[in-house]
Protein backbone atom coordinates (compact mmCIF):
# COMPACT_ATOMS: atom_id res chain seq x y z
CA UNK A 1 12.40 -35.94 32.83
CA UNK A 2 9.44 -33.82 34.14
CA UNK A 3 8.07 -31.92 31.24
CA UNK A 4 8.37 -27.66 31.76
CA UNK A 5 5.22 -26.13 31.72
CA UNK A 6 5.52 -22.76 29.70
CA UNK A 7 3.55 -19.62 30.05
CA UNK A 8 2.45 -17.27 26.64
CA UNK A 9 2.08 -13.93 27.76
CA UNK A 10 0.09 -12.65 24.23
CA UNK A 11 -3.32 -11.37 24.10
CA UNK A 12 -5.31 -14.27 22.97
CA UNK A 13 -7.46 -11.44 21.16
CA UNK A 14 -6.21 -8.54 19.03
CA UNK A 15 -8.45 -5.75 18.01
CA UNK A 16 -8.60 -4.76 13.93
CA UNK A 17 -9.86 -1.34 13.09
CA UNK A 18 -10.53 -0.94 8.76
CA UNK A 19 -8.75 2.42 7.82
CA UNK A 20 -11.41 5.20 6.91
CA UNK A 21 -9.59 5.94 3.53
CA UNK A 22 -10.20 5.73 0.50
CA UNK A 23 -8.36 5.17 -2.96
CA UNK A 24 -7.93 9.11 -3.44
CA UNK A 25 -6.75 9.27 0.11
CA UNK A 26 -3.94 6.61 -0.49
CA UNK A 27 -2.79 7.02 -3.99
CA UNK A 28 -4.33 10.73 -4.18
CA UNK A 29 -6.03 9.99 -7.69
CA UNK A 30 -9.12 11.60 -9.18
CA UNK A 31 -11.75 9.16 -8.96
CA UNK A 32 -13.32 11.04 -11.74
CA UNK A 33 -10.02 10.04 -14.33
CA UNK A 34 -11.11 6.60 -13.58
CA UNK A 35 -15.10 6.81 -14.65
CA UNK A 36 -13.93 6.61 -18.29
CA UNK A 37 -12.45 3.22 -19.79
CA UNK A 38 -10.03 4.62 -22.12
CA UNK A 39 -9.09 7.52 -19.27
CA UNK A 40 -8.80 4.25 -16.70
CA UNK A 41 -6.10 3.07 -19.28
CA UNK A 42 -4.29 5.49 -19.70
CA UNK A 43 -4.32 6.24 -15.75
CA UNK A 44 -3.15 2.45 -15.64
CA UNK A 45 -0.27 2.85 -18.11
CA UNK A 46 0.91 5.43 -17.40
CA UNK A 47 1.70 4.09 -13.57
CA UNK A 48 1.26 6.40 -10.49
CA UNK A 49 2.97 9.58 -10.04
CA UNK A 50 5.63 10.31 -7.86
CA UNK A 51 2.70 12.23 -5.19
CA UNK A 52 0.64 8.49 -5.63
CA UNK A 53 3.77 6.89 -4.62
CA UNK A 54 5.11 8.51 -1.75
CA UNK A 55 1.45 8.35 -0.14
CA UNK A 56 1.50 4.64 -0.65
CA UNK A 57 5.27 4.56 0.69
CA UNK A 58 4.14 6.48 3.75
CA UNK A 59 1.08 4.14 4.82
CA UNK A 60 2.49 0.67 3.74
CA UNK A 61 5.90 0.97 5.18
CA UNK A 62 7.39 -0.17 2.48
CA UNK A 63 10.98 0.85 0.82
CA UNK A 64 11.09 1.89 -2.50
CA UNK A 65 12.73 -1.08 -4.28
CA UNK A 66 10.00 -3.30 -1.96
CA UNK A 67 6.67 -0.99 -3.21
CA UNK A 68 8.11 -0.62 -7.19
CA UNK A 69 8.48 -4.43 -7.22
CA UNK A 70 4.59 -4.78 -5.51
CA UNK A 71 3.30 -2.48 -7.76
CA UNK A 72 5.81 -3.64 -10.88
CA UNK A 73 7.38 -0.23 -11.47
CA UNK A 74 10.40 0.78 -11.79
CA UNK A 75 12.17 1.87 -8.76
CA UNK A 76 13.71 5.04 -10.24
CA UNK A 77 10.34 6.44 -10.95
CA UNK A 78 9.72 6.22 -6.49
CA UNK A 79 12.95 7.77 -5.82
CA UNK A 80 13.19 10.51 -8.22
């Protein structure tokens, strides 16, 4: 049996651009709250706000349940 010669019709090549954005651009934080280690902390524990978390939703893709898991919140706190 002759073997069937197949053609791939990709670009061998794909072109990757890096975003222009920044941490306050994505999860709309105040750099400044972060200088401070015990600020930092509480910024940490407190987990992002619901503004930090649609932004995030918006440029991953991801659904709620999918990004609270990721970011190991709870998923009520996305879709309130």
């Amino acid at each position: 049996m002759a073997k069937k010669i197949l053609k791939v019709s990709e670009p061998v090549a794909a072109l990757y651009q890096k975003a222009k954005m920044s941490v306050e651009d994505i999860l709309r934080v105040d750099l400044a709250d972060l200088e401070e280690p015990l600020s930092r902390l509480d910024t940490f524990r407190s987990g992002p706000d619901k503004s930090s978390f649609e932004s995030f939703k918006a440029l991953s893709g991801l659904d709620y349940e999918t990004l609270a898991d990721a970011l190991s919140v709870p998923a009520a706190q996305g879709s309130v």
